[in-house]
PDB file of N, CA and C in Angstrom:
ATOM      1  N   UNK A   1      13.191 -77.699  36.837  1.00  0.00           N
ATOM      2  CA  UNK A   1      13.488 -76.521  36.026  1.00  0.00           C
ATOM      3  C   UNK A   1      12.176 -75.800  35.708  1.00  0.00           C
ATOM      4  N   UNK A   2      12.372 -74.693  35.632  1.00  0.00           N
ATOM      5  CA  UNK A   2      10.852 -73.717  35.535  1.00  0.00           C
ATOM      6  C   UNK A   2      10.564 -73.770  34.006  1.00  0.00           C
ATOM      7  N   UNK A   3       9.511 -73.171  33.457  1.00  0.00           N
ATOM      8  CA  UNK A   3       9.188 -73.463  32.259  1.00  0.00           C
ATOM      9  C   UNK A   3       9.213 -71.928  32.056  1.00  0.00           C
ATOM     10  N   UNK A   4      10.196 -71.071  31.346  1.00  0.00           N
ATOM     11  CA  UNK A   4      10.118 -70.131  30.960  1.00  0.00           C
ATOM     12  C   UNK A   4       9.078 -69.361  29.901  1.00  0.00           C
ATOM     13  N   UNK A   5       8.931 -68.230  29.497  1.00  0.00           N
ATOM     14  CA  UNK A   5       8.089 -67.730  28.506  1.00  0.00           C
ATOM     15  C   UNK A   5       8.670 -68.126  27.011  1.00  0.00           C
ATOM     16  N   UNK A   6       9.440 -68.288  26.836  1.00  0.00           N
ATOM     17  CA  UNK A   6       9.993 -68.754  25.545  1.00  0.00           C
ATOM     18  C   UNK A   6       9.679 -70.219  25.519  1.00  0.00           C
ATOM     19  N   UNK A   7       9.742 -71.009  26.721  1.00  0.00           N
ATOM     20  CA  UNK A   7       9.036 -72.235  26.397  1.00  0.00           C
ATOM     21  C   UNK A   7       8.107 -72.218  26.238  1.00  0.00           C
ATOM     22  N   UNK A   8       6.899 -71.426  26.533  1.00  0.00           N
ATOM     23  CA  UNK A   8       5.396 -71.874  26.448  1.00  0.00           C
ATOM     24  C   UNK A   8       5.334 -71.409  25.083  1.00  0.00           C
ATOM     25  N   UNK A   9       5.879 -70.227  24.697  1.00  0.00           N
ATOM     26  CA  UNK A   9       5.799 -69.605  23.305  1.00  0.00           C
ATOM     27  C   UNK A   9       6.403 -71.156  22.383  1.00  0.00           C
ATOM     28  N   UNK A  10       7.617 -71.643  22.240  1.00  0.00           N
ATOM     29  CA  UNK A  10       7.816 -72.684  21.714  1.00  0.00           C
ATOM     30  C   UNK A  10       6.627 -73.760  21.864  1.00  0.00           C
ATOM     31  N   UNK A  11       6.214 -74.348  22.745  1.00  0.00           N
ATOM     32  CA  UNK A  11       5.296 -75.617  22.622  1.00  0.00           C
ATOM     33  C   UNK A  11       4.242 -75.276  22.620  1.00  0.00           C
ATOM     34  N   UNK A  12       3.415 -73.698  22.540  1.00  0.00           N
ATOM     35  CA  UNK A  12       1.947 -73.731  22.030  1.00  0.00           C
ATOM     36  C   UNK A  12       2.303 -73.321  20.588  1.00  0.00           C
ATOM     37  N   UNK A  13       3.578 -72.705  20.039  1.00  0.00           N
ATOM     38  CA  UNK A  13       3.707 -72.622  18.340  1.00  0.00           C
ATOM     39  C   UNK A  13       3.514 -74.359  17.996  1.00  0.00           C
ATOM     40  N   UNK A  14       3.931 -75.136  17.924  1.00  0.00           N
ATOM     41  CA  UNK A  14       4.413 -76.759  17.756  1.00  0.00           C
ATOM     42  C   UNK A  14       2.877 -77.331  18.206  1.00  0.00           C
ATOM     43  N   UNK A  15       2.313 -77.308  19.232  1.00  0.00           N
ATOM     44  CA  UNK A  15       0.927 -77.928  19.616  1.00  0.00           C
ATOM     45  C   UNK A  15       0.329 -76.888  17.983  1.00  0.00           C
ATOM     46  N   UNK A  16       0.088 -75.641  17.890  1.00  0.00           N
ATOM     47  CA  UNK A  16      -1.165 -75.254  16.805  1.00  0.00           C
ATOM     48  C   UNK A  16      -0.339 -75.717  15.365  1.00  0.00           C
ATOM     49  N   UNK A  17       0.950 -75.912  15.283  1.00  0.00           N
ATOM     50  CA  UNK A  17       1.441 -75.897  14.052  1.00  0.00           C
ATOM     51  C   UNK A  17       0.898 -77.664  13.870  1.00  0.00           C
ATOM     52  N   UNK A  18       0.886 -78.765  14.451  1.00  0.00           N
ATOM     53  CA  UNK A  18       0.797 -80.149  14.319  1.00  0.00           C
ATOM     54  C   UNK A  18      -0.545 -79.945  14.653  1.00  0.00           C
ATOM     55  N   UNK A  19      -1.845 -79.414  15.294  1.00  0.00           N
ATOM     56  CA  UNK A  19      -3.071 -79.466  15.063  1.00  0.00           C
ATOM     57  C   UNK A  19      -3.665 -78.879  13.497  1.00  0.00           C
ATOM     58  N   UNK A  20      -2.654 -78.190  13.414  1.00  0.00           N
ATOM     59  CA  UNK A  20      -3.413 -77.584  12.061  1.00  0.00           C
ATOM     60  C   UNK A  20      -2.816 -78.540  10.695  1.00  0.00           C
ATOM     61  N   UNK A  21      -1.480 -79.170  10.951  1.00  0.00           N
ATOM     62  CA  UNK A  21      -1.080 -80.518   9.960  1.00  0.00           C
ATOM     63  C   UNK A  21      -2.076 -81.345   9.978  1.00  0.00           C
ATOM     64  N   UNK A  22      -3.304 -81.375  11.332  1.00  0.00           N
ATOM     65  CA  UNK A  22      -4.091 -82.427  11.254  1.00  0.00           C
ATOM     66  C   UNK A  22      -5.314 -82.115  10.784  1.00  0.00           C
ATOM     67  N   UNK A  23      -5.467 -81.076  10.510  1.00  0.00           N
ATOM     68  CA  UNK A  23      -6.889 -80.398  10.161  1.00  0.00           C
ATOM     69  C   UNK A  23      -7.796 -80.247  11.126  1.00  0.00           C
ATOM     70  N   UNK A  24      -7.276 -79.925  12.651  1.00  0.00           N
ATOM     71  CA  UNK A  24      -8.161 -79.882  13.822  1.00  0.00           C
ATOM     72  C   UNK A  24      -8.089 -78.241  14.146  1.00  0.00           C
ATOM     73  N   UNK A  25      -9.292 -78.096  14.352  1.00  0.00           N
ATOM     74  CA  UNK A  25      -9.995 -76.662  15.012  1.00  0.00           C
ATOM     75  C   UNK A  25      -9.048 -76.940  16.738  1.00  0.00           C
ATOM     76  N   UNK A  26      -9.148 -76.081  17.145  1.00  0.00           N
ATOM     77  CA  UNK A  26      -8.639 -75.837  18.745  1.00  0.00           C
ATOM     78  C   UNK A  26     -10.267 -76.695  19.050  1.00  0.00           C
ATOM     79  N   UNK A  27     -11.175 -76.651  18.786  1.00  0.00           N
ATOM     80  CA  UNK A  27     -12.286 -77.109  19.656  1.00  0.00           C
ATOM     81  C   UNK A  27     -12.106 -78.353  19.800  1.00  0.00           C
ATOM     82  N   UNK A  28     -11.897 -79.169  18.304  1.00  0.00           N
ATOM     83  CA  UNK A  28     -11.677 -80.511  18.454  1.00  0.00           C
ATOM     84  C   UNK A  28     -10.387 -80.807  19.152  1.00  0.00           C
ATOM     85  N   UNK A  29      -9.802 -80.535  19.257  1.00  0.00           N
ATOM     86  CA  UNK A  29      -8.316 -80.827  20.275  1.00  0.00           C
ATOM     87  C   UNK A  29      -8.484 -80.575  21.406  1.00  0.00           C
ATOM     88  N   UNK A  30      -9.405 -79.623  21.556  1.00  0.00           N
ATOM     89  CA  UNK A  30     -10.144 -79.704  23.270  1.00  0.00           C
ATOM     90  C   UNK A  30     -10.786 -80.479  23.397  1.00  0.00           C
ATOM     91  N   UNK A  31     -11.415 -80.869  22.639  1.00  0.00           N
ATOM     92  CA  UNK A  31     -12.464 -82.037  22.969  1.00  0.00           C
ATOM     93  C   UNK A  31     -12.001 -83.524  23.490  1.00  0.00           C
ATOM     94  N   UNK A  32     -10.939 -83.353  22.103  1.00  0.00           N
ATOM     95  CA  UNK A  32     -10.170 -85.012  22.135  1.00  0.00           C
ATOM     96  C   UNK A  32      -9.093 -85.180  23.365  1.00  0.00           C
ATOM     97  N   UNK A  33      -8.543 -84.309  24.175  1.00  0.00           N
ATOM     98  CA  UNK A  33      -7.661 -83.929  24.612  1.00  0.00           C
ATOM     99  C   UNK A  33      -8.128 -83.768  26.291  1.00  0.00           C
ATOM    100  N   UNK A  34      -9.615 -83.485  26.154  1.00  0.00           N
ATOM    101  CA  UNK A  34     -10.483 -83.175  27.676  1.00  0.00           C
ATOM    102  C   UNK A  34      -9.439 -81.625  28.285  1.00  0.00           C
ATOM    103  N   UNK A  35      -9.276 -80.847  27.516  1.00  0.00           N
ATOM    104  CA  UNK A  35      -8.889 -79.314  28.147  1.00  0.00           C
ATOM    105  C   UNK A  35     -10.041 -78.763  27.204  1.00  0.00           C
ATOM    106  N   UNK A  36     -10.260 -77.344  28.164  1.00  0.00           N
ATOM    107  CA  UNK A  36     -11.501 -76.085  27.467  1.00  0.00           C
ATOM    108  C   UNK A  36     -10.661 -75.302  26.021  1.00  0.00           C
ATOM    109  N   UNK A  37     -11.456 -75.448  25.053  1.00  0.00           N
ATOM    110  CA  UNK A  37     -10.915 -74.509  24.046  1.00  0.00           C
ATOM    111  C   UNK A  37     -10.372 -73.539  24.484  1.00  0.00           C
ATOM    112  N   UNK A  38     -10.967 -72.317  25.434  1.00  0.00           N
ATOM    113  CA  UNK A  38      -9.662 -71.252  25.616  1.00  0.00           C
ATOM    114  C   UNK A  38      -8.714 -71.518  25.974  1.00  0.00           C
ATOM    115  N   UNK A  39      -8.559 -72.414  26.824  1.00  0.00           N
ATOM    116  CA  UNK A  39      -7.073 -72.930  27.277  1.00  0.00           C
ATOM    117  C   UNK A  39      -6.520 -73.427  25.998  1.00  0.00           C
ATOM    118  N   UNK A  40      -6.943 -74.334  25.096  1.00  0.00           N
ATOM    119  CA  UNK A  40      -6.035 -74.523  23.900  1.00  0.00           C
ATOM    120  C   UNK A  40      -5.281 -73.096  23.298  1.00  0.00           C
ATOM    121  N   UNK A  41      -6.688 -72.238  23.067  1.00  0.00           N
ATOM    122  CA  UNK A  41      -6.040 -71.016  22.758  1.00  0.00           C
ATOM    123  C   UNK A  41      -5.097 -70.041  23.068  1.00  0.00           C
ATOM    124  N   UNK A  42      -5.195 -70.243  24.509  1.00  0.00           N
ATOM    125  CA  UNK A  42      -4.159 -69.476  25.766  1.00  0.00           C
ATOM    126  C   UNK A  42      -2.770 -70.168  25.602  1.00  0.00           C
ATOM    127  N   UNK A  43      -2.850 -71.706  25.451  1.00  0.00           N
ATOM    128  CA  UNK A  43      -1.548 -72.489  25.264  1.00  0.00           C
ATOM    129  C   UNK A  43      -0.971 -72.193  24.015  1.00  0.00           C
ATOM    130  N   UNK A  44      -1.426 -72.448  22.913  1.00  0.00           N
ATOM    131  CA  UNK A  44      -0.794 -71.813  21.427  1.00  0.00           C
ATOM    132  C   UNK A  44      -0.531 -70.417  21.207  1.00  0.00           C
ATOM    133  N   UNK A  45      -1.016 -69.890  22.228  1.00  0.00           N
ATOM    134  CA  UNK A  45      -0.350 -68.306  22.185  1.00  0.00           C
ATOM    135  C   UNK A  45       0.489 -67.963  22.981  1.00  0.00           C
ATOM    136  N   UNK A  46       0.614 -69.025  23.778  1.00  0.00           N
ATOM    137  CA  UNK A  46       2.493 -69.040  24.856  1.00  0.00           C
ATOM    138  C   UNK A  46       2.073 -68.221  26.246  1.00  0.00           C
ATOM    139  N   UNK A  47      -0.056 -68.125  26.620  1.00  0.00           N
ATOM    140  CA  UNK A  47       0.133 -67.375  27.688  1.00  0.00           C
ATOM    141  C   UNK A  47      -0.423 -68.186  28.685  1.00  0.00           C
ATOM    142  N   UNK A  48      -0.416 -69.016  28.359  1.00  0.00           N
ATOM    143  CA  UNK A  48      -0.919 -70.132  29.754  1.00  0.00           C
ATOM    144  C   UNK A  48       0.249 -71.432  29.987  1.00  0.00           C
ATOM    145  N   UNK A  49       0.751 -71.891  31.044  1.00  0.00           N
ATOM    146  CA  UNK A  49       1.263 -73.075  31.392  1.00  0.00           C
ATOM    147  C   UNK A  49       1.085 -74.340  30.983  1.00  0.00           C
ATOM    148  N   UNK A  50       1.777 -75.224  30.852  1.00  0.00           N
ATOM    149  CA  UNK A  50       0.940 -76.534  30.921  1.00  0.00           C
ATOM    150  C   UNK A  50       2.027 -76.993  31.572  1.00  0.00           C
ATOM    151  N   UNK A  51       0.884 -78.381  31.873  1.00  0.00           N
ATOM    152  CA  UNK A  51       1.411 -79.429  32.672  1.00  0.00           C
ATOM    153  C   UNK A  51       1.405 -80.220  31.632  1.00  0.00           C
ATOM    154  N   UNK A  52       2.774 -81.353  32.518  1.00  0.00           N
ATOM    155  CA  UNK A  52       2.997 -82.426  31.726  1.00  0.00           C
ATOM    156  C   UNK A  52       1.708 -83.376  31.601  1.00  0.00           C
ATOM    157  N   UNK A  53       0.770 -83.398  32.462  1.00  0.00           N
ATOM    158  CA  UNK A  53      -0.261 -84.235  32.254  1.00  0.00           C
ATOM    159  C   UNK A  53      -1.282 -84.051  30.987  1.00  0.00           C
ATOM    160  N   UNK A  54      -1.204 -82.304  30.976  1.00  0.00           N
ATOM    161  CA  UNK A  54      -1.774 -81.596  29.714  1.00  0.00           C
ATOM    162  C   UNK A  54      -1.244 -82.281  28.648  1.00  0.00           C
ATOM    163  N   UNK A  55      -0.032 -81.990  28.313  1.00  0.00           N
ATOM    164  CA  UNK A  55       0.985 -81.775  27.327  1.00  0.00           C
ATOM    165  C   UNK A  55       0.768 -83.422  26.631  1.00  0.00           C
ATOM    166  N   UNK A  56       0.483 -84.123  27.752  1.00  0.00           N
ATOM    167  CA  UNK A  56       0.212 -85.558  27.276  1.00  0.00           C
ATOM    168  C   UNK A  56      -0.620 -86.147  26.645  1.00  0.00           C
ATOM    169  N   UNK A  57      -1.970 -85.412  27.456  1.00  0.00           N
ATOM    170  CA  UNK A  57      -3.298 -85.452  26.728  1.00  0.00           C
ATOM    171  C   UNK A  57      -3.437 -85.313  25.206  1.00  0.00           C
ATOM    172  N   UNK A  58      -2.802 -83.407  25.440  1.00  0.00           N
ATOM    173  CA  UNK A  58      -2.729 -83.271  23.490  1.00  0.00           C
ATOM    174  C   UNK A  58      -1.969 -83.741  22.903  1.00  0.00           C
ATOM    175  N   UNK A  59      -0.776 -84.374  23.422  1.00  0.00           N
ATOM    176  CA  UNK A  59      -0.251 -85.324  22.395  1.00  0.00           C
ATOM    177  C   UNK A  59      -1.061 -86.238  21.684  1.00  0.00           C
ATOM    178  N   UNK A  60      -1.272 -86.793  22.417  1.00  0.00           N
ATOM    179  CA  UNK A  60      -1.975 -88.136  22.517  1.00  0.00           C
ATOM    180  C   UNK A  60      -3.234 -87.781  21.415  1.00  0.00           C
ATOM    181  N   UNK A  61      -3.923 -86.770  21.451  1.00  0.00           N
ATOM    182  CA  UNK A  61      -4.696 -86.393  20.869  1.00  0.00           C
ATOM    183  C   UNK A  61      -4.466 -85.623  19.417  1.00  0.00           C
ATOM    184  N   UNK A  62      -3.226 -85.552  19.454  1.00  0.00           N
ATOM    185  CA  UNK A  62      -2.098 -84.821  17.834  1.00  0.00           C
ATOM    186  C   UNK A  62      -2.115 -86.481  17.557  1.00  0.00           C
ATOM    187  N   UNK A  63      -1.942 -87.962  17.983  1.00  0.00           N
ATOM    188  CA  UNK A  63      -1.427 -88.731  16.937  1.00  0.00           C
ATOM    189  C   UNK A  63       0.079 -88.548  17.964  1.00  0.00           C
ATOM    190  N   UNK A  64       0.809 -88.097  18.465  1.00  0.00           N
ATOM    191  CA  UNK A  64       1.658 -87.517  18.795  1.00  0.00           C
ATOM    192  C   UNK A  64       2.908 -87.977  19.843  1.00  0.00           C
ATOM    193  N   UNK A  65       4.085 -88.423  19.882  1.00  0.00           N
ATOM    194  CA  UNK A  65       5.039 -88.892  21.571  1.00  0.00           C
ATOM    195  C   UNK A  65       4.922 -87.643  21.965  1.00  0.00           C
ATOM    196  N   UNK A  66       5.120 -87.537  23.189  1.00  0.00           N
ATOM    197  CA  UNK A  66       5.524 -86.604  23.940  1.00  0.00           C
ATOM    198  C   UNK A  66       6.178 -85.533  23.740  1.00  0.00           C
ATOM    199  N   UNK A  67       7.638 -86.297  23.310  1.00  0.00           N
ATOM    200  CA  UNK A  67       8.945 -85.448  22.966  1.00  0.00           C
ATOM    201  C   UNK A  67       8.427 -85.008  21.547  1.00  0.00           C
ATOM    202  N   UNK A  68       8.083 -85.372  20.810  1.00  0.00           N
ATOM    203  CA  UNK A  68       7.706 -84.085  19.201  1.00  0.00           C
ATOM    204  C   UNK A  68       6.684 -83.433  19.180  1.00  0.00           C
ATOM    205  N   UNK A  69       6.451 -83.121  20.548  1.00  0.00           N
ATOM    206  CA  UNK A  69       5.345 -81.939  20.380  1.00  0.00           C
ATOM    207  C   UNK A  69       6.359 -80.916  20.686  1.00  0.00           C
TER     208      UNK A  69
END
């Protein structure tokens, strides 16, 4: 199934809304996460893709499963 624009808009709102529950800058979630800050930024603004391998990383790096990001 393709990942529509309303999905990326949904899971980069949910990735910045649970980084910012954690008190993390986009830098540190890039950091912890091994993606470039603009890409964090591009992802929480619903204009870049991710992959599930991504999506895993920043979980992982939220404290986070998979499925509640």
């Amino acid at each position: 199934m393709m990942e529509t624009i309303n999905d990326r808009i949904r899971i980069g709102q949910r990735i910045a809304e649970l980084r910012k529950e954690k008190g993390m800058t986009q830098a540190q979630l890039a950091e912890q996460a091994c993606v470039l800050q603009p890409n964090i930024a591009r992802i929480e603004n619903g204009r870049y893709g991710i992959t599930i391998d991504v999506l895993a990383r920043i979980a992982e790096a939220l404290g986070k499963r998979i499925d509640l990001v």
